[in-house]
N, C-alpha and C. Protein backbone atom coordinates (compact mmCIF):
# COMPACT_ATOMS: atom_id res chain seq x y z
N UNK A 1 -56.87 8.00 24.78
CA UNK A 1 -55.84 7.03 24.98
C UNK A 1 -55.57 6.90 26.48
N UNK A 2 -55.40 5.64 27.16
CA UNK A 2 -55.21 5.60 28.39
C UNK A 2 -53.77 5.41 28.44
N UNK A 3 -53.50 5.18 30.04
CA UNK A 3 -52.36 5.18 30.59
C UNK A 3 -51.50 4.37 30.02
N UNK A 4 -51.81 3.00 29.75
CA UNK A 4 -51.02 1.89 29.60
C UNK A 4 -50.80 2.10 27.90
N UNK A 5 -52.00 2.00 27.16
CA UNK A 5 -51.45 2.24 25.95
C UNK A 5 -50.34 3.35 25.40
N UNK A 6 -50.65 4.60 26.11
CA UNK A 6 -49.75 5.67 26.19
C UNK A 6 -48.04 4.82 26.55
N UNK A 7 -47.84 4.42 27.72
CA UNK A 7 -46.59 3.93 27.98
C UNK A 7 -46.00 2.91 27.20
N UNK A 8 -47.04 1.76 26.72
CA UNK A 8 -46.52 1.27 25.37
C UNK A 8 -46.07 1.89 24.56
N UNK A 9 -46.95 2.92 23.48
CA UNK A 9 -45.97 3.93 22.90
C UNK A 9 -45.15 3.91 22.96
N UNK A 10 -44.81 4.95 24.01
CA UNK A 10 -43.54 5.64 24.40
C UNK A 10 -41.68 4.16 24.64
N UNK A 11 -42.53 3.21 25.15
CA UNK A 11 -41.70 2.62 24.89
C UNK A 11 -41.25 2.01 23.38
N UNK A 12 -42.40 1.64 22.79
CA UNK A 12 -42.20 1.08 21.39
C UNK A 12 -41.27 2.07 20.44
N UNK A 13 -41.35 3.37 21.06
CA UNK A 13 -40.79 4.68 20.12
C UNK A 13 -39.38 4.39 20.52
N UNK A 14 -39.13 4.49 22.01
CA UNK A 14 -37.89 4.71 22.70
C UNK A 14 -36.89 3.48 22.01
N UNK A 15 -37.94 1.93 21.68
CA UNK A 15 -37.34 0.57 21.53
C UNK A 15 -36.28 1.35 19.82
N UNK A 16 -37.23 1.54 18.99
CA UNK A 16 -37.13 2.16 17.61
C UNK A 16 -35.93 3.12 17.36
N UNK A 17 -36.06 4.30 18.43
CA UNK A 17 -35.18 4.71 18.55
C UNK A 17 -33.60 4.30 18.47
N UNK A 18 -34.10 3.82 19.84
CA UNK A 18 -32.55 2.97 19.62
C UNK A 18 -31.77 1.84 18.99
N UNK A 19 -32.77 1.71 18.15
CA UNK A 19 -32.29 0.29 17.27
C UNK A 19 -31.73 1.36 16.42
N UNK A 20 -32.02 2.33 15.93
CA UNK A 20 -31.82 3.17 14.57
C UNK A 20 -30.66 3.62 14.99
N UNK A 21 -30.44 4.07 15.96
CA UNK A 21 -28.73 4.67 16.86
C UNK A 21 -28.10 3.27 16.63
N UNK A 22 -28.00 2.33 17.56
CA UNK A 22 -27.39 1.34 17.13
C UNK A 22 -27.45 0.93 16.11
N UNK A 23 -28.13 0.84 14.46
CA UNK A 23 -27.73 0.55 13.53
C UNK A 23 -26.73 1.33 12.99
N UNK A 24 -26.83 2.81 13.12
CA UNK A 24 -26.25 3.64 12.81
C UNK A 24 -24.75 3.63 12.84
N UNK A 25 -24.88 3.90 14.04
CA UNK A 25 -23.03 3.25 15.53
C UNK A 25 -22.91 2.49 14.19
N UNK A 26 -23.34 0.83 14.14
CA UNK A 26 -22.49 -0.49 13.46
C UNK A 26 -22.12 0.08 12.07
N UNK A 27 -23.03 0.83 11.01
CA UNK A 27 -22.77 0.38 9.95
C UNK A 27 -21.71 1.86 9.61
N UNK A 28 -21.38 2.73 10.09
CA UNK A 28 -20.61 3.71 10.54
C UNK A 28 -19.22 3.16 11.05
N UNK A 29 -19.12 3.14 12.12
CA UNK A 29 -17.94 2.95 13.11
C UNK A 29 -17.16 1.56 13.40
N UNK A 30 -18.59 0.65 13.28
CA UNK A 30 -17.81 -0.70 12.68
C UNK A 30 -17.88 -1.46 11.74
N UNK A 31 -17.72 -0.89 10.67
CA UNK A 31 -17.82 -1.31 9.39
C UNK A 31 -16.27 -1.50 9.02
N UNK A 32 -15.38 -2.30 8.57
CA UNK A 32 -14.28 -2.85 8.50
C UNK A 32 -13.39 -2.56 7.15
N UNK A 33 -13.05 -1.60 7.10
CA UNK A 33 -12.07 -1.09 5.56
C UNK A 33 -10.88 -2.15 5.42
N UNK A 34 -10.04 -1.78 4.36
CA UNK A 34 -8.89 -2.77 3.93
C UNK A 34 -8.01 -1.70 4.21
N UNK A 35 -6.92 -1.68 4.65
CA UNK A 35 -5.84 -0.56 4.55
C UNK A 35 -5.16 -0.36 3.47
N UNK A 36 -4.65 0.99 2.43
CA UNK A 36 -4.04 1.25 2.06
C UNK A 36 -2.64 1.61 1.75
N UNK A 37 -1.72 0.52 1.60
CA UNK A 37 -0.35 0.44 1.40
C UNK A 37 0.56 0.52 0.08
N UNK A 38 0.74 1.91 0.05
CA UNK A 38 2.08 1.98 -0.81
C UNK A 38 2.76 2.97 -0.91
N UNK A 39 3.96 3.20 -2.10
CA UNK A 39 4.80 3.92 -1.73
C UNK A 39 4.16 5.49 -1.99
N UNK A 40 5.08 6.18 -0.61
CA UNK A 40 4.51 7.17 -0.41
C UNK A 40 5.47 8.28 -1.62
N UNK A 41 6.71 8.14 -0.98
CA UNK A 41 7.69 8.94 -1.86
C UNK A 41 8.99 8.01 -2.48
N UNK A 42 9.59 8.74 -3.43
CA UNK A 42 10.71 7.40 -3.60
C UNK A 42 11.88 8.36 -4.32
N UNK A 43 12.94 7.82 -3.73
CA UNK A 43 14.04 9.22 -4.46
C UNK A 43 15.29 8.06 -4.97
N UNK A 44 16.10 8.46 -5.74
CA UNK A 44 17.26 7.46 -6.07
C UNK A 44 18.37 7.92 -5.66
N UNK A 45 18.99 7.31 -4.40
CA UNK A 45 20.04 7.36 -3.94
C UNK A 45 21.25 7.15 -5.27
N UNK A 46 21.68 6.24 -5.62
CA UNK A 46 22.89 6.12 -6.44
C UNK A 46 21.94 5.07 -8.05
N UNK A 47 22.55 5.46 -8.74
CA UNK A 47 22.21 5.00 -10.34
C UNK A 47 23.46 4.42 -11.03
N UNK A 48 23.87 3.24 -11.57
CA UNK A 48 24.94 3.01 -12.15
C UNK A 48 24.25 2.03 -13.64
N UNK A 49 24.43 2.82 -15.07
CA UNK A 49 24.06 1.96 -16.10
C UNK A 49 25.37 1.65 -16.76
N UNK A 50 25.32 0.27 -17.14
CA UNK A 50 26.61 -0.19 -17.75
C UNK A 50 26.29 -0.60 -19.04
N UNK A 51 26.46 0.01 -19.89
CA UNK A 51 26.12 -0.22 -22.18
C UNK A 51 26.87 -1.58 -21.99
N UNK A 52 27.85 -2.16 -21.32
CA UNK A 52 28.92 -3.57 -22.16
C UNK A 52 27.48 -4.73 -22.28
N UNK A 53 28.23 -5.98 -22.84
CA UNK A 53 27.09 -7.22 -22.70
C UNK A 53 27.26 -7.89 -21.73
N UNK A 54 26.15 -8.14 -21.67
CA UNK A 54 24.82 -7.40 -21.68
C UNK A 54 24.59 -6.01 -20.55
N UNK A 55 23.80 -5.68 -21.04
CA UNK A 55 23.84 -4.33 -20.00
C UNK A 55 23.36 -4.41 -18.75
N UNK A 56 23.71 -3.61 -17.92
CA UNK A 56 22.57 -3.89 -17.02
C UNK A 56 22.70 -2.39 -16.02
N UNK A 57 21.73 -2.06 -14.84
CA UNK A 57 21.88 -1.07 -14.32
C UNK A 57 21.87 -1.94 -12.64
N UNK A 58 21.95 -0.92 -12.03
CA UNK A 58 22.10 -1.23 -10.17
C UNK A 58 21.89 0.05 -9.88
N UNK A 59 21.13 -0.31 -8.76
CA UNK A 59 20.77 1.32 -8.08
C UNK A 59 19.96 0.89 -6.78
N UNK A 60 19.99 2.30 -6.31
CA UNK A 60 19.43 1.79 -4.83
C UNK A 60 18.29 3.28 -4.46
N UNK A 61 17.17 2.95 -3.96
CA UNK A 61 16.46 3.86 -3.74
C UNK A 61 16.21 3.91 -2.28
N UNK A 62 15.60 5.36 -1.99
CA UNK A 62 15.35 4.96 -0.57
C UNK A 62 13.82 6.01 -0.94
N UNK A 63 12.79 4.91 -0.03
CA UNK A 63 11.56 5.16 -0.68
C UNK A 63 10.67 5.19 0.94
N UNK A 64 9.73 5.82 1.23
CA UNK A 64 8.72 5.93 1.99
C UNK A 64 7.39 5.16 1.80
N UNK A 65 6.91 4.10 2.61
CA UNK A 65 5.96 3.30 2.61
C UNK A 65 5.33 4.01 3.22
N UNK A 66 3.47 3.94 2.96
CA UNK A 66 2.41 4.57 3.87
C UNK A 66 1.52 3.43 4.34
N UNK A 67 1.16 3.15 4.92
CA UNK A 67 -0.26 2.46 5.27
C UNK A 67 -0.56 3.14 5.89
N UNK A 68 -1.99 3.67 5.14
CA UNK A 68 -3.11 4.03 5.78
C UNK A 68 -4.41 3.59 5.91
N UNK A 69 -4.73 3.35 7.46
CA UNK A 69 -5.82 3.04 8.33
C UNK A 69 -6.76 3.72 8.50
N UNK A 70 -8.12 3.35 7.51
CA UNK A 70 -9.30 4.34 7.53
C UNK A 70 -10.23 3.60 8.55
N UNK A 71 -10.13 2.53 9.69
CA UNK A 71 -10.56 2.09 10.59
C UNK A 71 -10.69 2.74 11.67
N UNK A 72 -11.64 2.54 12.81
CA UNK A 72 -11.77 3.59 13.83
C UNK A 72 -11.05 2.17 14.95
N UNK A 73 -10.34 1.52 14.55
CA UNK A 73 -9.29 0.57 15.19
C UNK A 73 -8.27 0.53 14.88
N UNK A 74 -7.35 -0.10 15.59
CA UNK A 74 -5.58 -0.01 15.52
C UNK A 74 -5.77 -1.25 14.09
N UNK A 75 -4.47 -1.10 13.52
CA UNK A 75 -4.35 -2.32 12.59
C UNK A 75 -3.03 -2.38 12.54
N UNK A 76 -3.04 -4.06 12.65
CA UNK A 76 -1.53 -4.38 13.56
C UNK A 76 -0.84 -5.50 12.10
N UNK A 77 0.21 -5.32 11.86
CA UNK A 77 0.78 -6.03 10.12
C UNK A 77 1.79 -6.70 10.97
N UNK A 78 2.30 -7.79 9.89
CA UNK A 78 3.10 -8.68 10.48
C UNK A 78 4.18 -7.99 9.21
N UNK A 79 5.83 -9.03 9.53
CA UNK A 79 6.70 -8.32 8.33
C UNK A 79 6.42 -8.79 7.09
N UNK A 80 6.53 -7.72 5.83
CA UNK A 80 6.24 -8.24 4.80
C UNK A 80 7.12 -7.65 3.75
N UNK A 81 7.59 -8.03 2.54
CA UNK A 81 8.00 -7.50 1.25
C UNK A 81 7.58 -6.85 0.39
N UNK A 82 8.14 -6.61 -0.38
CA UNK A 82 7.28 -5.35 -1.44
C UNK A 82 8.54 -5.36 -2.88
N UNK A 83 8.10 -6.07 -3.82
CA UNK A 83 8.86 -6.51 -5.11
C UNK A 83 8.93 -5.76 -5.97
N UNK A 84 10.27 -5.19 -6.19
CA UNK A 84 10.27 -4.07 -7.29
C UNK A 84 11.12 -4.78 -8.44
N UNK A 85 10.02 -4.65 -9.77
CA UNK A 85 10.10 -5.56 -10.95
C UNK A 85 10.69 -4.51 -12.12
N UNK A 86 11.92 -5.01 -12.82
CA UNK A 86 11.75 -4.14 -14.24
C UNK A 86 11.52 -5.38 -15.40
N UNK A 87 10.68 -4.84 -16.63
CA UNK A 87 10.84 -5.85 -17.21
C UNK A 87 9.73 -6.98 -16.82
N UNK A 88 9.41 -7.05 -15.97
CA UNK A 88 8.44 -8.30 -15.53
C UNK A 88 9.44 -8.95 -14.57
N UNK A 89 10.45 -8.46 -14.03
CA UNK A 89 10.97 -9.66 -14.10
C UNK A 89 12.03 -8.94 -12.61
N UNK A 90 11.80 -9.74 -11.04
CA UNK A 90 12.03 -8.96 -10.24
C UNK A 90 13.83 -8.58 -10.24
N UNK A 91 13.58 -7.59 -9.45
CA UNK A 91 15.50 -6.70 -9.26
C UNK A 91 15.60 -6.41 -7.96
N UNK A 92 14.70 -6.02 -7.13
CA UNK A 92 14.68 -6.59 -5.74
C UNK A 92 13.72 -6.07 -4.80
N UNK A 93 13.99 -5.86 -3.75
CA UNK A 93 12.89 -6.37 -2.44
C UNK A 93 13.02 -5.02 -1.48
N UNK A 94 11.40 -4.51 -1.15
CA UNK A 94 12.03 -3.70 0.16
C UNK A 94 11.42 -4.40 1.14
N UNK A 95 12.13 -4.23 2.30
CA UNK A 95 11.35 -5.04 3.66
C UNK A 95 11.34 -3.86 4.19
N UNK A 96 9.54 -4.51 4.65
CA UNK A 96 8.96 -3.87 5.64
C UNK A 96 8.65 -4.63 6.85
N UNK A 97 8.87 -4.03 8.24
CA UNK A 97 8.88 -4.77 9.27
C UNK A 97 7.73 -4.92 10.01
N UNK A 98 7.28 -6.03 10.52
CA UNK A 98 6.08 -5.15 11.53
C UNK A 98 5.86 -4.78 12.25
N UNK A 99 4.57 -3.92 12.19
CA UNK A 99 4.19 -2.37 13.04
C UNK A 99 2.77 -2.65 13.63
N UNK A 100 2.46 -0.99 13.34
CA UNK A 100 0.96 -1.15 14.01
C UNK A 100 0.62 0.35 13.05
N UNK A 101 -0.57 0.62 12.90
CA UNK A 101 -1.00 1.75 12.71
C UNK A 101 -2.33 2.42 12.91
N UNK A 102 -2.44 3.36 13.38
CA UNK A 102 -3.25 3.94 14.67
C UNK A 102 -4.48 3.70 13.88
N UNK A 103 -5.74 4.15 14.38
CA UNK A 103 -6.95 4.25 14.24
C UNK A 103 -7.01 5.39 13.44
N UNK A 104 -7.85 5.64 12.14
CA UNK A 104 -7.91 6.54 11.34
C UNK A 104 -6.05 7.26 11.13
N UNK A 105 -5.45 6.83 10.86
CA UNK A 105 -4.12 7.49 10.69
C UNK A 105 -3.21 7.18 9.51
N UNK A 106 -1.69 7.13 9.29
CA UNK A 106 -1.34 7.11 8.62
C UNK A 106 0.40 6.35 8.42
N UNK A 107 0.49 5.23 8.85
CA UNK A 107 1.81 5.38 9.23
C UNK A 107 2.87 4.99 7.72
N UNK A 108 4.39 5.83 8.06
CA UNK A 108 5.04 6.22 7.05
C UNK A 108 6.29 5.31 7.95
N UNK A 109 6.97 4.57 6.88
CA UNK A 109 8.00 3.23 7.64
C UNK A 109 8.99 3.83 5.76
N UNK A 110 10.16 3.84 6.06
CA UNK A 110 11.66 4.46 5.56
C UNK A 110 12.01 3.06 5.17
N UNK A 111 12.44 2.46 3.90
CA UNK A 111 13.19 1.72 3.45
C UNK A 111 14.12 1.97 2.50
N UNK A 112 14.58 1.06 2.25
CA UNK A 112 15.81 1.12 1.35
C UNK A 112 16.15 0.50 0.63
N UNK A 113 16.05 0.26 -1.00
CA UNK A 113 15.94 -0.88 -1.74
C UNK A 113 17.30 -1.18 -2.89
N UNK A 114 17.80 -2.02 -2.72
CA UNK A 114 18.96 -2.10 -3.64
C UNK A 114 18.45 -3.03 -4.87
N UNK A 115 18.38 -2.35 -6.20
CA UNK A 115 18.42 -3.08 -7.39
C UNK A 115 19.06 -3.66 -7.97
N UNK A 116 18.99 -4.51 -9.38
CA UNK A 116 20.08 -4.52 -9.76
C UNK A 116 19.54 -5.83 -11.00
N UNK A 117 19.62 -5.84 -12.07
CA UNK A 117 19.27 -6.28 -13.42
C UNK A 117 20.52 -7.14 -13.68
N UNK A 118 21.54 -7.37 -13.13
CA UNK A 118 22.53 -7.87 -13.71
C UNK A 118 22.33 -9.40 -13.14
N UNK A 119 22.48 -10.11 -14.47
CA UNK A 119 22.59 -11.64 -14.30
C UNK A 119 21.10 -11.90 -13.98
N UNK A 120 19.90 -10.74 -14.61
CA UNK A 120 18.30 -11.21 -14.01
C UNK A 120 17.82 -11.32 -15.11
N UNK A 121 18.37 -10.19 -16.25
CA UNK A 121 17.22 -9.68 -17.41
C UNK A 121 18.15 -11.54 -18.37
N UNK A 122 16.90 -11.84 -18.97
CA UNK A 122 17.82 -12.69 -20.70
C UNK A 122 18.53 -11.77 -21.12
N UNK A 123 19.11 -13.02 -21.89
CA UNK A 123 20.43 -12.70 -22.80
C UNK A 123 19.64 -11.49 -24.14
N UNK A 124 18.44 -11.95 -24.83
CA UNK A 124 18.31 -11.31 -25.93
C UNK A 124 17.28 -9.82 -25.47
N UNK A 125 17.27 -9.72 -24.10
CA UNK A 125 16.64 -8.64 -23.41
C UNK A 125 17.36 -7.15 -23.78
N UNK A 126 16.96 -6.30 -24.81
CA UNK A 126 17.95 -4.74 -25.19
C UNK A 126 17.51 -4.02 -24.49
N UNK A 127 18.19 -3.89 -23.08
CA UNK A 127 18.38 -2.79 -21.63
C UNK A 127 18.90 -1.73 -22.78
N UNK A 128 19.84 -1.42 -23.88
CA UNK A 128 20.20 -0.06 -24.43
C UNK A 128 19.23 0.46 -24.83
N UNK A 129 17.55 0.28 -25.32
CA UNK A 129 17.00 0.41 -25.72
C UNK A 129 16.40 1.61 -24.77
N UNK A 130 15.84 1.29 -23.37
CA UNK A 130 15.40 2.01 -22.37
C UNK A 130 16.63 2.92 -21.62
N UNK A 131 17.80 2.71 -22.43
CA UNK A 131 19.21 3.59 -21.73
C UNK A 131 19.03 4.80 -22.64
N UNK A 132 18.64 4.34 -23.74
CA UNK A 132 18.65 5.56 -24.77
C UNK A 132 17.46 6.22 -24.81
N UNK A 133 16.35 5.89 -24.45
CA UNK A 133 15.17 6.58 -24.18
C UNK A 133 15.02 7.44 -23.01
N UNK A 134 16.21 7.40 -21.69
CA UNK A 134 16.23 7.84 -20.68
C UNK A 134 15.41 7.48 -19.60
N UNK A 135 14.48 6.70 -19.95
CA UNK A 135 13.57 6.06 -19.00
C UNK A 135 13.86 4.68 -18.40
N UNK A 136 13.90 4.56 -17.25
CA UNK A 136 13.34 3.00 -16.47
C UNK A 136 12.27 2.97 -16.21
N UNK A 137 11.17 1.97 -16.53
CA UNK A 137 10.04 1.71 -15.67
C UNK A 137 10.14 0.49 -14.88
N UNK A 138 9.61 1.15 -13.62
CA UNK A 138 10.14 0.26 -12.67
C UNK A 138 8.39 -0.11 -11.76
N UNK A 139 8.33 -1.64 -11.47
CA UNK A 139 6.88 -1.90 -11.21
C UNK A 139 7.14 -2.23 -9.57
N UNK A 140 6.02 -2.31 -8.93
CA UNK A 140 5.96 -3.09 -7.16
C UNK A 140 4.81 -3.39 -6.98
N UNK A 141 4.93 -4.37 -6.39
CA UNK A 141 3.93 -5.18 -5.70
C UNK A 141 4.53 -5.71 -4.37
N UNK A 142 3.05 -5.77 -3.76
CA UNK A 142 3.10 -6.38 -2.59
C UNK A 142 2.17 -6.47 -1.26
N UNK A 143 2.13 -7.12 -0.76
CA UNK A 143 0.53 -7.31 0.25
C UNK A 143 0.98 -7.47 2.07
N UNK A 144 0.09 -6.41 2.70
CA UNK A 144 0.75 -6.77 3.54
C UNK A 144 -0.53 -7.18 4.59
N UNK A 145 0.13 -8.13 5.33
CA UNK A 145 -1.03 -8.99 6.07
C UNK A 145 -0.85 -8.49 7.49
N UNK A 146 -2.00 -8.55 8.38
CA UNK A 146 -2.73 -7.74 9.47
C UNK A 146 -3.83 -8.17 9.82
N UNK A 147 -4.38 -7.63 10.85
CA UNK A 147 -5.64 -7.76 11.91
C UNK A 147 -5.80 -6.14 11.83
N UNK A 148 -7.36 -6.12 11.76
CA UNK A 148 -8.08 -4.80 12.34
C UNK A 148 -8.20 -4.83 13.64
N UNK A 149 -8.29 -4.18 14.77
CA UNK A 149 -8.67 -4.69 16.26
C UNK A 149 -9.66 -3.58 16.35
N UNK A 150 -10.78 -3.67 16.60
CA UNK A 150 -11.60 -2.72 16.95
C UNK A 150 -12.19 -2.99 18.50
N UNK A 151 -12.97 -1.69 19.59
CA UNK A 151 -13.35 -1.86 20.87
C UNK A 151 -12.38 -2.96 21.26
N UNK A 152 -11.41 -3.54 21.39
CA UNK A 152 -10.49 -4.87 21.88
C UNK A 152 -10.82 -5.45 22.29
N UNK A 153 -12.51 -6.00 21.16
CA UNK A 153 -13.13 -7.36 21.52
C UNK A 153 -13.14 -7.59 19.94
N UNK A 154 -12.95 -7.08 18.71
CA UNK A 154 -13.34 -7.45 17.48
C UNK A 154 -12.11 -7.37 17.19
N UNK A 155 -11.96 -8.35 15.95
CA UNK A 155 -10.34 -8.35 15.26
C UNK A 155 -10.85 -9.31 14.00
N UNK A 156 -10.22 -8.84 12.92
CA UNK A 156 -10.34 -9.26 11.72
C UNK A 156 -9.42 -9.23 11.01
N UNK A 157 -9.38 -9.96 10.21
CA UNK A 157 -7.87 -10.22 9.30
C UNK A 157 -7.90 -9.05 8.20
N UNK A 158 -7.19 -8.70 7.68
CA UNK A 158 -7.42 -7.74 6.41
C UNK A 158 -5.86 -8.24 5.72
N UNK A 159 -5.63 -7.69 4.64
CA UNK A 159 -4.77 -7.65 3.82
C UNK A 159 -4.44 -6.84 2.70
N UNK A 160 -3.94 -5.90 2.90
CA UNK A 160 -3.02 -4.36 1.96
C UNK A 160 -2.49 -4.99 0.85
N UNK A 161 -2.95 -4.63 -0.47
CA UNK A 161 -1.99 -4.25 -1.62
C UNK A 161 -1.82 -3.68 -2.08
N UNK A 162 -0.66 -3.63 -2.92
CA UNK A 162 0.24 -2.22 -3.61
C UNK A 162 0.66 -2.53 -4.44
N UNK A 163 -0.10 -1.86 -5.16
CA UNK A 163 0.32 -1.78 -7.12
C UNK A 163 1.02 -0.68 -7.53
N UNK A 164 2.19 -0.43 -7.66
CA UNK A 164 2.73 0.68 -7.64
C UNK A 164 3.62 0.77 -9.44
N UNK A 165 3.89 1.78 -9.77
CA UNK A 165 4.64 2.40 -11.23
C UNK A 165 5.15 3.36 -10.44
N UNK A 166 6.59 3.70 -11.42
CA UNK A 166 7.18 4.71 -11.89
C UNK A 166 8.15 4.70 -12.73
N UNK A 167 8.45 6.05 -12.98
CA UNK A 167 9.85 6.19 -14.07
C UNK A 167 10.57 6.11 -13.23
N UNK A 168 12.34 6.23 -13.64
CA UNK A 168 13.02 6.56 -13.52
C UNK A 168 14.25 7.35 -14.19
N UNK A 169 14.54 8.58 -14.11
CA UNK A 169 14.62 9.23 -15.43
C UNK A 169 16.43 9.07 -15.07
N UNK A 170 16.68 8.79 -16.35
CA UNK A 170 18.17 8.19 -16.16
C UNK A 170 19.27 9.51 -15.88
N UNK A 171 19.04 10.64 -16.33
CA UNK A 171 19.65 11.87 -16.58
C UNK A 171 20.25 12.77 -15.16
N UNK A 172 18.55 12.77 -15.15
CA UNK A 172 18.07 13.40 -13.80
C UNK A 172 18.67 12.71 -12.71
N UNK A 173 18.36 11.29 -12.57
CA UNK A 173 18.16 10.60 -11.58
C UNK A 173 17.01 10.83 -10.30
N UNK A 174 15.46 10.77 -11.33
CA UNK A 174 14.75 11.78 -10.46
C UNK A 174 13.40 10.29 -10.63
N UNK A 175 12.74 9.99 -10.16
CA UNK A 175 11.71 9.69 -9.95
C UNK A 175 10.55 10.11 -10.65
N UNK A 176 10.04 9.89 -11.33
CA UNK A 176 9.22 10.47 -11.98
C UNK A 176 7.97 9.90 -12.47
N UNK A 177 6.47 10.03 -12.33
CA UNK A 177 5.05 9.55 -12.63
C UNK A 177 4.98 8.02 -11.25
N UNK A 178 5.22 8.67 -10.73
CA UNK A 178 4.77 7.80 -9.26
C UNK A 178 3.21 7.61 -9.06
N UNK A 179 2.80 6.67 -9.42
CA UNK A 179 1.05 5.89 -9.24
C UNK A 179 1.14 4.83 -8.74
N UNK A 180 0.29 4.88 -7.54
CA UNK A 180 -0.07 3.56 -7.01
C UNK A 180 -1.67 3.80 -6.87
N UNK A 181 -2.34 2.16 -6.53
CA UNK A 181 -3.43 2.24 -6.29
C UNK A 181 -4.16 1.15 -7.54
N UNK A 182 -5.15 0.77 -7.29
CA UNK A 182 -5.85 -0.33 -8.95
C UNK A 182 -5.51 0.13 -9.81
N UNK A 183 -5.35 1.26 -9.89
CA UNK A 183 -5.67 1.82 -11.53
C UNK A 183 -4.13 2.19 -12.15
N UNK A 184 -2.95 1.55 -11.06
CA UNK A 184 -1.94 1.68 -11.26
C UNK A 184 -0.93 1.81 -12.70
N UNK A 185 -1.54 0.86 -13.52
CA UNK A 185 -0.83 0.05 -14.84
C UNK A 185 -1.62 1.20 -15.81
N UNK A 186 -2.67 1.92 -15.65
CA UNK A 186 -3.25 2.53 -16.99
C UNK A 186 -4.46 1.51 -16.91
N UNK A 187 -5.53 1.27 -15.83
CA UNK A 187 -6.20 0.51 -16.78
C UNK A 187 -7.85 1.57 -16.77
């Protein structure tokens, strides 16, 4: 083998090389996840159920939101809501404001949600039914919208949702079977 063919080689190897590193780098490091948003913890500040007609309950929780950023970029959310349903049928709202949350991290944002079924549920809706079972199930949803920013030349839109369940155990006043995530509902 002579000189020149030799240095071809070596370059054709070196070219190879580095395409395989740089494929590597992209489909690794900039490959673009969705962030994960929902509630992290959730406790019940005050509980009030009323048996007269129609019944209804009010309560207020104060609950911990997570989004977490499995991006090796910042991901920046604008403000958004998060609908907490009993019944199908909403009782109210936590706001979340917007933030940012770091590259591979986790950020945890404190809200505070006041419920309240009265004057929401129908008339032929039996709230005693779930008073006497000791349980509330209480549902959330909600999406929260953002940009990925990666190297602070790439930026992409993404969008967080949160399918969230739990009890609420009337007795206790305790929180109880907290799931979020697709598979939220039992499916």
């Amino acid at each position: 083998m002579n000189k020149i063919s030799r240095c071809l080689l070596y370059i054709a190897i070196g070219v190879i090389l580095h395409t395989a590193i740089i494929l590597i780098f992209v489909l690794t490091f900039m490959r673009l996840r969705t962030p994960k948003f929902r509630f992290g913890s959730v406790s019940v500040q005050t509980l009030t159920t009323n048996y007269s007609t129609p019944p209804y309950f009010t309560m207020k929780l104060n609950a911990q939101v997570t989004i977490k950023n499995t991006n090796f970029g910042k991901f920046e959310f604008d403000n958004s809501t998060a609908t907490v349903s009993f019944g199908g049928l909403p009782v109210g709202r936590a706001v979340i404001g917007k933030g940012k949350a770091k590259a591979r991290s986790t950020k945890r944002v404190d809200v505070s949600v006041s419920l309240s079924t009265k004057n929401v549920l129908p008339e032929n809706y039996d709230l005693r039914y779930n008073f006497d079972l000791g349980k509330l199930r209480l549902t959330s949803q909600g999406t929260l919208k953002g940009k990925v920013y990666l190297l602070k030349v790439i930026k992409r839109k993404k969008s967080a949702e949160m399918n969230c369940f739990m009890d609420v155990n009337i007795k206790t006043k305790k929180i109880e079977n907290l799931h979020c995530g697709k598979c939220a509902y039992g499916c």
